[in-house]
PDB file of N, CA and C in Angstrom:
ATOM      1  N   UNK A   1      -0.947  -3.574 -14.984  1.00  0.00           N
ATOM      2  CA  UNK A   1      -0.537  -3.262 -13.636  1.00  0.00           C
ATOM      3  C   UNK A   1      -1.783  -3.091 -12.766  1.00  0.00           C
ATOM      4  N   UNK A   2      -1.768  -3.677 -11.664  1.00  0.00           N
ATOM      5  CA  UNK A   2      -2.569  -3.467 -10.598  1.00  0.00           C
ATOM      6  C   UNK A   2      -2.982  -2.613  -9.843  1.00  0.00           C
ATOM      7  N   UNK A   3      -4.448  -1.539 -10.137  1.00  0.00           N
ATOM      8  CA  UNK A   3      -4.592  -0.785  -8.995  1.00  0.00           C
ATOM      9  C   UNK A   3      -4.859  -0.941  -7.991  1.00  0.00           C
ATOM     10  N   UNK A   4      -3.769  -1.448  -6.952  1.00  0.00           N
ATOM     11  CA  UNK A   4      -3.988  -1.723  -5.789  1.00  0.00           C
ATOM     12  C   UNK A   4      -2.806  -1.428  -5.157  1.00  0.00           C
ATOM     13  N   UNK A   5      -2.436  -0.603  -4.153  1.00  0.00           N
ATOM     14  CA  UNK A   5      -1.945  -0.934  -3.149  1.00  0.00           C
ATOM     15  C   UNK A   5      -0.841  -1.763  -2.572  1.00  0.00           C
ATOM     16  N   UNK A   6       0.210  -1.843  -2.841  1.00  0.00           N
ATOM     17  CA  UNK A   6       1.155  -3.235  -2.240  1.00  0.00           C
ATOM     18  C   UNK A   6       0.919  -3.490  -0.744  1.00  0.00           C
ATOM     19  N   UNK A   7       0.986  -2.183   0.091  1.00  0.00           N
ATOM     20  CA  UNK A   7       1.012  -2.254   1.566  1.00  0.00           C
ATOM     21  C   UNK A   7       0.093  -2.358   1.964  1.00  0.00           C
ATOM     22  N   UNK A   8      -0.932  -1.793   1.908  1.00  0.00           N
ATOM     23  CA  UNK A   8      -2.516  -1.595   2.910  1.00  0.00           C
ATOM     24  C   UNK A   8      -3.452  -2.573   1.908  1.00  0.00           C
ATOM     25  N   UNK A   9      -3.240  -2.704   0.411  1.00  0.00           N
ATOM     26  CA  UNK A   9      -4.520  -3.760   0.341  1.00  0.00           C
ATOM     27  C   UNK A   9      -5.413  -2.628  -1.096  1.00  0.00           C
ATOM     28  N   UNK A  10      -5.580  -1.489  -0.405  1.00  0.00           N
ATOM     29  CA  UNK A  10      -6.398  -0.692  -0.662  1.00  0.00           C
ATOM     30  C   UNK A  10      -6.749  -0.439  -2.432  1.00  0.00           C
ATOM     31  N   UNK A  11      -7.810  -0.889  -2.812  1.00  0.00           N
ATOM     32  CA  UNK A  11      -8.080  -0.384  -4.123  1.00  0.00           C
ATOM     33  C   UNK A  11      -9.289   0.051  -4.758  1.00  0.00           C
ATOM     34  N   UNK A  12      -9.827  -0.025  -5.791  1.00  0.00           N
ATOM     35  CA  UNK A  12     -10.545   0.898  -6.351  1.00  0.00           C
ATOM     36  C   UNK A  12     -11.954   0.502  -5.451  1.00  0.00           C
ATOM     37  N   UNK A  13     -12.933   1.756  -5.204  1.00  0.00           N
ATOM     38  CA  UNK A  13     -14.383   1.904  -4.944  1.00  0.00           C
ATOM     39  C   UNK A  13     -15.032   1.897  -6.114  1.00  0.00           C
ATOM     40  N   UNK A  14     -16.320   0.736  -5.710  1.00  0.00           N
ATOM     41  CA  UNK A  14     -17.449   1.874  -6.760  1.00  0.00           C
ATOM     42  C   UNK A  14     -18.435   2.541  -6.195  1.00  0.00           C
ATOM     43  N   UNK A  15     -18.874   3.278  -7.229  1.00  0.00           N
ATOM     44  CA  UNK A  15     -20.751   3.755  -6.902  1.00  0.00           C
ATOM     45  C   UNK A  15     -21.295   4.445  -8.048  1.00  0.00           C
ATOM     46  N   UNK A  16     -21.846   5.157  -7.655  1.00  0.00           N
ATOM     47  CA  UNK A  16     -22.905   6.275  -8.541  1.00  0.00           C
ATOM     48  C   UNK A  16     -22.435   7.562  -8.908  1.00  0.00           C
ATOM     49  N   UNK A  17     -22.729   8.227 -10.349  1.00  0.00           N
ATOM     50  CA  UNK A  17     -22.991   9.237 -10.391  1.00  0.00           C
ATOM     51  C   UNK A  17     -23.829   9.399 -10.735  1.00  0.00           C
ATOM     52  N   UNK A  18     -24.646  10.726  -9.426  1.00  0.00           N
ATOM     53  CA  UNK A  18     -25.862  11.233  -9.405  1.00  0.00           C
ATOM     54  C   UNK A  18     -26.232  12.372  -9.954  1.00  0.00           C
ATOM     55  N   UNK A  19     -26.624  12.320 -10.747  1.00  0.00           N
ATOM     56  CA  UNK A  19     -27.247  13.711 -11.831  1.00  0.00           C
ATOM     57  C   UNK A  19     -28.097  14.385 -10.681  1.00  0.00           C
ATOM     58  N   UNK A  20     -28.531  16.116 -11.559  1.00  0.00           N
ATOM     59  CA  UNK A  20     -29.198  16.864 -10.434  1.00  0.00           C
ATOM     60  C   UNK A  20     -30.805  15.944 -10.751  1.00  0.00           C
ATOM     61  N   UNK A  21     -31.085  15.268 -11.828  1.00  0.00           N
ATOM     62  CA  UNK A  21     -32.195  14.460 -12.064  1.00  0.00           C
ATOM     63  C   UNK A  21     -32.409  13.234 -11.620  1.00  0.00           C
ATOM     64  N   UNK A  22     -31.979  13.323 -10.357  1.00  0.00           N
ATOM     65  CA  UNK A  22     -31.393  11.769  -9.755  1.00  0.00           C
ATOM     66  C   UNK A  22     -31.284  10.615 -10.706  1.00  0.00           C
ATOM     67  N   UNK A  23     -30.301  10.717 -11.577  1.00  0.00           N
ATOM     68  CA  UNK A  23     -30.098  10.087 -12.941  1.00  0.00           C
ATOM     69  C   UNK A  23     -28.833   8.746 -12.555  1.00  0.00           C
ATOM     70  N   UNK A  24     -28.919   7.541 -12.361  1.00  0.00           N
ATOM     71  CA  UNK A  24     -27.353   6.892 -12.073  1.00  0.00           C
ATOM     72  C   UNK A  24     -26.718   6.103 -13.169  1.00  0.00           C
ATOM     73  N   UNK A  25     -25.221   6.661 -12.853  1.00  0.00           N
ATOM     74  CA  UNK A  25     -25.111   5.655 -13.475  1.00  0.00           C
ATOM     75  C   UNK A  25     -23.433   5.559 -12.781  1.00  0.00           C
ATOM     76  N   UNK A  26     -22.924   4.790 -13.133  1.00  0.00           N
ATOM     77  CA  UNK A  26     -22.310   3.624 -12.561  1.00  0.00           C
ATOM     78  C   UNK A  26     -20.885   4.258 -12.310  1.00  0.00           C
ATOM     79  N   UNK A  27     -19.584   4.113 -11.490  1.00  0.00           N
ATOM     80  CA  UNK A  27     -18.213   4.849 -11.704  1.00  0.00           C
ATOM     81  C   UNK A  27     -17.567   3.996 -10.618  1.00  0.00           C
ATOM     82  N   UNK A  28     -16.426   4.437 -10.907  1.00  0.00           N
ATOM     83  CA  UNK A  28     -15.198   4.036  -9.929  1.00  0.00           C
ATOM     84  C   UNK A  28     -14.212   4.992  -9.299  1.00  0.00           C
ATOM     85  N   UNK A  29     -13.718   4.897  -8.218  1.00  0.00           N
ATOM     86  CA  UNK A  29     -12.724   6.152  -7.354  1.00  0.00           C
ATOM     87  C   UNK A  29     -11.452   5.427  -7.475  1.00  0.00           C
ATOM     88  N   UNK A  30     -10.511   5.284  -7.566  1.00  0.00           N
ATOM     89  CA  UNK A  30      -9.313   4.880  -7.928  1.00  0.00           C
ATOM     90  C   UNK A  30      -8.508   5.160  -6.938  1.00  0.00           C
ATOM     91  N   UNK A  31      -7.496   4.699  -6.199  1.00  0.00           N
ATOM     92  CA  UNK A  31      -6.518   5.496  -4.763  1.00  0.00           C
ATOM     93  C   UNK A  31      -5.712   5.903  -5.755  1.00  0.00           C
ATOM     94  N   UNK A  32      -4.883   7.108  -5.107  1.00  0.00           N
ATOM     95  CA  UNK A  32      -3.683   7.920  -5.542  1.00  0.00           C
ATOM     96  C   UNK A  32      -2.661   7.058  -5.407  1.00  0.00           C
ATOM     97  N   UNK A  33      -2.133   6.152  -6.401  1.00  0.00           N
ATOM     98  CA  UNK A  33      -1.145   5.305  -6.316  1.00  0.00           C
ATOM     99  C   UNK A  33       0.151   5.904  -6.593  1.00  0.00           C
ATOM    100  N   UNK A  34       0.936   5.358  -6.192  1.00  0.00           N
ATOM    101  CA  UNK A  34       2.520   6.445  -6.805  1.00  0.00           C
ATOM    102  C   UNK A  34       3.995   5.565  -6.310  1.00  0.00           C
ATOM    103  N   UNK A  35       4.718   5.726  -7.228  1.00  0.00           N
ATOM    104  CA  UNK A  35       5.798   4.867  -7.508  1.00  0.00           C
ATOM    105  C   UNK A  35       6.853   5.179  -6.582  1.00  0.00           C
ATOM    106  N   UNK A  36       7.054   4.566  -5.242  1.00  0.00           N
ATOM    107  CA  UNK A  36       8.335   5.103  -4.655  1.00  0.00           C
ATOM    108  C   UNK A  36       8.941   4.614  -4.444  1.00  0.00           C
ATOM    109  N   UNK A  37      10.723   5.084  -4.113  1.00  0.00           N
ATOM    110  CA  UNK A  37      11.265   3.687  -3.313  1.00  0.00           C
ATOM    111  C   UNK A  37      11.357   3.864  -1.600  1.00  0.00           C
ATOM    112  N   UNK A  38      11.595   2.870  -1.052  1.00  0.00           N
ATOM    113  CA  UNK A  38      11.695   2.952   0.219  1.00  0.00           C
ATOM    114  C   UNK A  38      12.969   2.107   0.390  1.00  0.00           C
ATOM    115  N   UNK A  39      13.773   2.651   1.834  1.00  0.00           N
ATOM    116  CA  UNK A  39      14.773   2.167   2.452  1.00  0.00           C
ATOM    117  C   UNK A  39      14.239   1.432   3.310  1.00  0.00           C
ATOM    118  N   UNK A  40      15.396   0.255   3.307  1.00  0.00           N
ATOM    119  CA  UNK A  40      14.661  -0.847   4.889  1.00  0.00           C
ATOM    120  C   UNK A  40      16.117  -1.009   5.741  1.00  0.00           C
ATOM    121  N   UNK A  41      16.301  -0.627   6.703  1.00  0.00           N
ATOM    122  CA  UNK A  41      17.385   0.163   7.479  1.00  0.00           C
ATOM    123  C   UNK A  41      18.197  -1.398   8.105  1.00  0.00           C
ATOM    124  N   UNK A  42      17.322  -2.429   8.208  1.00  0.00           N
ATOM    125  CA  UNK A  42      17.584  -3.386   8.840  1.00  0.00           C
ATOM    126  C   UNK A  42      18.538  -4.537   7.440  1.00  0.00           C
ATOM    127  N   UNK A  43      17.667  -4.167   6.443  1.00  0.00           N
ATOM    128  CA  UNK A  43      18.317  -5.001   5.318  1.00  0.00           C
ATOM    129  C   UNK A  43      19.342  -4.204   4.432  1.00  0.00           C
ATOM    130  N   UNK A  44      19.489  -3.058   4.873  1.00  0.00           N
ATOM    131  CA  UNK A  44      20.000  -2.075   4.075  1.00  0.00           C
ATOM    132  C   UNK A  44      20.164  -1.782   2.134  1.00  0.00           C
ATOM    133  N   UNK A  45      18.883  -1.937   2.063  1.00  0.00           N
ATOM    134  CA  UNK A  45      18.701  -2.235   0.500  1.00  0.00           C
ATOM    135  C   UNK A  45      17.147  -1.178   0.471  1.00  0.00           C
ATOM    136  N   UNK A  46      17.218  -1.379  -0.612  1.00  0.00           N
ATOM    137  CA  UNK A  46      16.088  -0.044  -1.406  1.00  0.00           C
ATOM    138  C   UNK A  46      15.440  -0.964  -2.017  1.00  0.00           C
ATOM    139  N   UNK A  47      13.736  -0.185  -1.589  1.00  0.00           N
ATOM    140  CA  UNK A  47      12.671  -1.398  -2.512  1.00  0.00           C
ATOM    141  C   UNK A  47      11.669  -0.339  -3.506  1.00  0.00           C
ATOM    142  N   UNK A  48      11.758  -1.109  -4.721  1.00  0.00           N
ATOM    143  CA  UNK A  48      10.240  -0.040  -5.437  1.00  0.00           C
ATOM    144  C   UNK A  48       8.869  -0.440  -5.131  1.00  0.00           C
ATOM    145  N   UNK A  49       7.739   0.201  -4.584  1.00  0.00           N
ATOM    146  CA  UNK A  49       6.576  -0.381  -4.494  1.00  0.00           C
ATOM    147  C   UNK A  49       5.932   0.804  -5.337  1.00  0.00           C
ATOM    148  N   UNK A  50       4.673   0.196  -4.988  1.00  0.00           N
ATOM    149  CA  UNK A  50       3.082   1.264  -5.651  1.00  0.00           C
ATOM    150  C   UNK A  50       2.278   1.340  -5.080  1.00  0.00           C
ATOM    151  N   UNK A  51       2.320   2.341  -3.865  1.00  0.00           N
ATOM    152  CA  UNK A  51       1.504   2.282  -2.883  1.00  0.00           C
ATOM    153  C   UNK A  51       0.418   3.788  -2.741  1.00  0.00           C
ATOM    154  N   UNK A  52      -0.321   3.502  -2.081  1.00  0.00           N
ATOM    155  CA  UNK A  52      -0.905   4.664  -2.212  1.00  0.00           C
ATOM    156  C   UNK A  52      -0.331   5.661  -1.017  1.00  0.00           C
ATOM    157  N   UNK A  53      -1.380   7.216  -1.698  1.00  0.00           N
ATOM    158  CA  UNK A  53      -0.618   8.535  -0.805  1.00  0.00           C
ATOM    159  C   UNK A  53      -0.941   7.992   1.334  1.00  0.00           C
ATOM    160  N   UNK A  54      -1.574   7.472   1.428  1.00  0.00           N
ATOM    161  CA  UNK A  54      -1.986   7.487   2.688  1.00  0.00           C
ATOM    162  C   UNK A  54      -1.424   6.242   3.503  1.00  0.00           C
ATOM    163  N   UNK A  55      -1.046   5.012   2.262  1.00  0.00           N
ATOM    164  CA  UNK A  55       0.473   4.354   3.165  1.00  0.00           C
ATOM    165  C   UNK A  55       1.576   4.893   3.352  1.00  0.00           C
ATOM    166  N   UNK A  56       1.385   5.761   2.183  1.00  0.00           N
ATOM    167  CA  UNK A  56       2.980   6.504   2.192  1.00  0.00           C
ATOM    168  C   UNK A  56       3.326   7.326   3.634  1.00  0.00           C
ATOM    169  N   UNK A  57       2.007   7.952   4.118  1.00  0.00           N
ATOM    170  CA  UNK A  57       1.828   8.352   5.119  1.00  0.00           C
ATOM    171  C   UNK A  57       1.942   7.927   6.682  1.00  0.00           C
ATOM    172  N   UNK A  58       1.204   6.724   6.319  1.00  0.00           N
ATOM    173  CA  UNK A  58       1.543   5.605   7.634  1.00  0.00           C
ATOM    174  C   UNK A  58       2.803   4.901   7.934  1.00  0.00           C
ATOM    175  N   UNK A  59       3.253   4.769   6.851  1.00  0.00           N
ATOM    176  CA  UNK A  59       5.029   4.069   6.777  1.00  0.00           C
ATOM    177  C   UNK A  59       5.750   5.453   7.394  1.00  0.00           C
ATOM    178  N   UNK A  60       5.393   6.488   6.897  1.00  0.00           N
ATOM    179  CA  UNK A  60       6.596   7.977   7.912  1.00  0.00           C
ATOM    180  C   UNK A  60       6.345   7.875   9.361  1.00  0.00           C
ATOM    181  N   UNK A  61       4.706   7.881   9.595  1.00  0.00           N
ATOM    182  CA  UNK A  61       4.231   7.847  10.827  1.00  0.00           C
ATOM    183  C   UNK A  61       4.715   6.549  11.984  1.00  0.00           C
ATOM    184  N   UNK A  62       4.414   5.481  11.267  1.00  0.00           N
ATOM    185  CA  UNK A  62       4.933   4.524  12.165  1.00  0.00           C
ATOM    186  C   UNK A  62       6.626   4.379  12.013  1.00  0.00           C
ATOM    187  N   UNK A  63       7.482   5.019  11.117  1.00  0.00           N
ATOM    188  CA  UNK A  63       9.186   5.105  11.810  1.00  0.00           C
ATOM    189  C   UNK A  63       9.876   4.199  10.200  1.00  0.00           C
ATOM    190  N   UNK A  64       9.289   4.441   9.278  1.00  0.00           N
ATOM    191  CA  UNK A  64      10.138   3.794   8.219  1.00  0.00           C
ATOM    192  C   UNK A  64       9.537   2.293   7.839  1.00  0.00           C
ATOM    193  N   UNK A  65      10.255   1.897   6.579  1.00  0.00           N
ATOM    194  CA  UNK A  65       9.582   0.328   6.071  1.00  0.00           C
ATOM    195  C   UNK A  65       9.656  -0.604   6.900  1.00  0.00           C
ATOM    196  N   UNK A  66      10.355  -1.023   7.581  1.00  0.00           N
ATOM    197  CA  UNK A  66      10.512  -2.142   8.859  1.00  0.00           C
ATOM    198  C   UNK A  66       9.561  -2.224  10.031  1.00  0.00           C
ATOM    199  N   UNK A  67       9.299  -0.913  10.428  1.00  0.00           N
ATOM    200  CA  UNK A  67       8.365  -0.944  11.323  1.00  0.00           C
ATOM    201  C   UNK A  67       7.423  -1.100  10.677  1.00  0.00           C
ATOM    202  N   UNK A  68       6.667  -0.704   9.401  1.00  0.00           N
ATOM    203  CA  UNK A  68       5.330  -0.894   9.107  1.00  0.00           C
ATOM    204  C   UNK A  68       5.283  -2.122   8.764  1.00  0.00           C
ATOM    205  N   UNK A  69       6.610  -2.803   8.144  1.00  0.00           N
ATOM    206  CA  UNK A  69       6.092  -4.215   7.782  1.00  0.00           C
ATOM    207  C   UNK A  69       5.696  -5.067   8.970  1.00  0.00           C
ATOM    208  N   UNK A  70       6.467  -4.917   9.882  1.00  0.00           N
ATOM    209  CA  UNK A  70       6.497  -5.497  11.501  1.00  0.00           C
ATOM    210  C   UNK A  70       4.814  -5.186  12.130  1.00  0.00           C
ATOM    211  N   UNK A  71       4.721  -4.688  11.743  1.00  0.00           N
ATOM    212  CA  UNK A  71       2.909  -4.284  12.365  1.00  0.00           C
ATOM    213  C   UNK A  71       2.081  -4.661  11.215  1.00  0.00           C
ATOM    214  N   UNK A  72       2.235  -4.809  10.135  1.00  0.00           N
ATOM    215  CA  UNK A  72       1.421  -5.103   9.207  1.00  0.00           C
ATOM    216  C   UNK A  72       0.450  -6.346   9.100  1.00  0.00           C
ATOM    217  N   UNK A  73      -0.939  -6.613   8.780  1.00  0.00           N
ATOM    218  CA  UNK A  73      -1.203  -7.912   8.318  1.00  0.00           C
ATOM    219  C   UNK A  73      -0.642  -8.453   7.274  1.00  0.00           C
ATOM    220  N   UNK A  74      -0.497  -9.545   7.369  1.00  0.00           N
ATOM    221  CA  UNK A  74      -0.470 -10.612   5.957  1.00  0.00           C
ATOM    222  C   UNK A  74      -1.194 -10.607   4.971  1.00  0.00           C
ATOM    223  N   UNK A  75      -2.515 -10.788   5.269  1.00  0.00           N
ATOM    224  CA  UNK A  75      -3.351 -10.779   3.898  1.00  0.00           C
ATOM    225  C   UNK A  75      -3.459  -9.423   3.717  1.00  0.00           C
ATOM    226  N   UNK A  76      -3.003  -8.360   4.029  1.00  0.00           N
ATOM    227  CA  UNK A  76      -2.857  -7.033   3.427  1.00  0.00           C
ATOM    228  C   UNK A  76      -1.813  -6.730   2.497  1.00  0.00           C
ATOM    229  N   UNK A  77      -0.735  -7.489   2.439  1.00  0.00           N
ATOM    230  CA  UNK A  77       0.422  -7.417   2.067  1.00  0.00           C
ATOM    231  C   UNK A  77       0.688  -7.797   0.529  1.00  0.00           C
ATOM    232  N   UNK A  78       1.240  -7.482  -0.477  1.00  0.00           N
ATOM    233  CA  UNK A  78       1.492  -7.930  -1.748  1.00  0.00           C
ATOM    234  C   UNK A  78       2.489  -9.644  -1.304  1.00  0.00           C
ATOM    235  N   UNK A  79       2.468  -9.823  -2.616  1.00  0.00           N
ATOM    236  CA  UNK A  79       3.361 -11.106  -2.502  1.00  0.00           C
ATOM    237  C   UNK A  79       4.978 -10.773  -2.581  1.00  0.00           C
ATOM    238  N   UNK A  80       5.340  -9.700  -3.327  1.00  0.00           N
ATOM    239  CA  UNK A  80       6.381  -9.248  -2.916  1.00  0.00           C
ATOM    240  C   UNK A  80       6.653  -7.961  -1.581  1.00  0.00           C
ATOM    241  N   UNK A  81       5.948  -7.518  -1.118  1.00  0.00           N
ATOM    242  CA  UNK A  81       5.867  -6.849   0.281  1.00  0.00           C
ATOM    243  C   UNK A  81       5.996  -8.294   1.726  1.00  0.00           C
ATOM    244  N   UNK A  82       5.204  -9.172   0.839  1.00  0.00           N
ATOM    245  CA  UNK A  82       5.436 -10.549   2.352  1.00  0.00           C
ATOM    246  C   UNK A  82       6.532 -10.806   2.215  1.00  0.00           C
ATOM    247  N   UNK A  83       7.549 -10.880   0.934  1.00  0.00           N
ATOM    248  CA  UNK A  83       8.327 -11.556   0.836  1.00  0.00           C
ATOM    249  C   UNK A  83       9.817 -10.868   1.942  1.00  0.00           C
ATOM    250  N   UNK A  84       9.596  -9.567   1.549  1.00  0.00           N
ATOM    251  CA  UNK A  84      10.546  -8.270   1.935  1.00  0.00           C
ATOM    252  C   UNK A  84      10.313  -8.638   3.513  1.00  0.00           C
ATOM    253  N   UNK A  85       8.942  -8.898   4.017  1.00  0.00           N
ATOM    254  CA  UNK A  85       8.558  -8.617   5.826  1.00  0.00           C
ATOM    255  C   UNK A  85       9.729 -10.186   5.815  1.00  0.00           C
ATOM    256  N   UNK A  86       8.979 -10.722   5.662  1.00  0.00           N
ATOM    257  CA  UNK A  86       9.675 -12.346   5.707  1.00  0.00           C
ATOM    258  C   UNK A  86      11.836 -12.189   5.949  1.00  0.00           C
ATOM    259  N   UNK A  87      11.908 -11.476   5.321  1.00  0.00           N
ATOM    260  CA  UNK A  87      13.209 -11.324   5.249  1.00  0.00           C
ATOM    261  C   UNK A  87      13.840 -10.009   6.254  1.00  0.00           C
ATOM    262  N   UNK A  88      13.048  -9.126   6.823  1.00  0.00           N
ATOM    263  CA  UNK A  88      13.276  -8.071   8.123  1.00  0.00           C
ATOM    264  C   UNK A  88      13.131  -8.988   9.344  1.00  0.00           C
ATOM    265  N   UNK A  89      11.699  -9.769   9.319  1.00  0.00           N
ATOM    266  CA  UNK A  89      12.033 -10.810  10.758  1.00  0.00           C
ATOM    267  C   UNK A  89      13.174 -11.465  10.748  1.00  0.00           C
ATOM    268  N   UNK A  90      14.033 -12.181   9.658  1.00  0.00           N
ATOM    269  CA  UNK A  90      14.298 -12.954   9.777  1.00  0.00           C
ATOM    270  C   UNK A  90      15.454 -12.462  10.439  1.00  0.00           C
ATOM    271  N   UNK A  91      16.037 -11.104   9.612  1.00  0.00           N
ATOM    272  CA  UNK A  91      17.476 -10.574  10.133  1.00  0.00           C
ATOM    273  C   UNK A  91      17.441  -9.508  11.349  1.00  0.00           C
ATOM    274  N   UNK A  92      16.074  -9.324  11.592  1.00  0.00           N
ATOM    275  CA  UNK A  92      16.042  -8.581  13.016  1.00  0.00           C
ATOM    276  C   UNK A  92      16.456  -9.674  14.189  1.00  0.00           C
ATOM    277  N   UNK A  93      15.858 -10.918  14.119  1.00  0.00           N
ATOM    278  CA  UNK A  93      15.710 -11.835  15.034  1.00  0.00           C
ATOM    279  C   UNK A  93      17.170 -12.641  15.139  1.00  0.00           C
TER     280      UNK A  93
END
């Protein structure tokens, strides 16, 4: 499974850990990924993604799954998240 993001893209950092001996060596930060479902009000169906805590955040903020897909980029998007936007334009319009 993929640590990444379905909605925003977002996945692992690297860098350093720095000893108090300015010692490096090498690591990774991982996003808080987490399994939810979301409602899409327009398609009236329930989706599972794996998104992280701070889309989860932006999807409440901007008004639910439809609106964020509707504002979303494309190349940010999973292949099943395009597929879901693909199918809100189609039945909004």
């Amino acid at each position: 499974m993929s640590r990444k993001c379905e909605l925003t893209g977002k996945g692992p950092m690297s860098g350093n850990n720095v000893s108090h001996a300015k010692n490096k060596t090498r690591r990774r930060w991982l996003p808080n990924l987490q399994d939810v479902t979301l409602a899409s009000d327009v398609l009236g169906r329930s989706f599972r993604f794996r998104i992280s805590s701070a889309a989860l955040r932006t999807v409440d903020h901007r008004g639910g799954l439809d609106a964020f897909l509707l504002k979303a980029k494309d190349a940010e998007l999973s292949n099943a998240a395009l597929k879901i936007k693909k199918e809100v334009v189609k039945a909004s319009a």
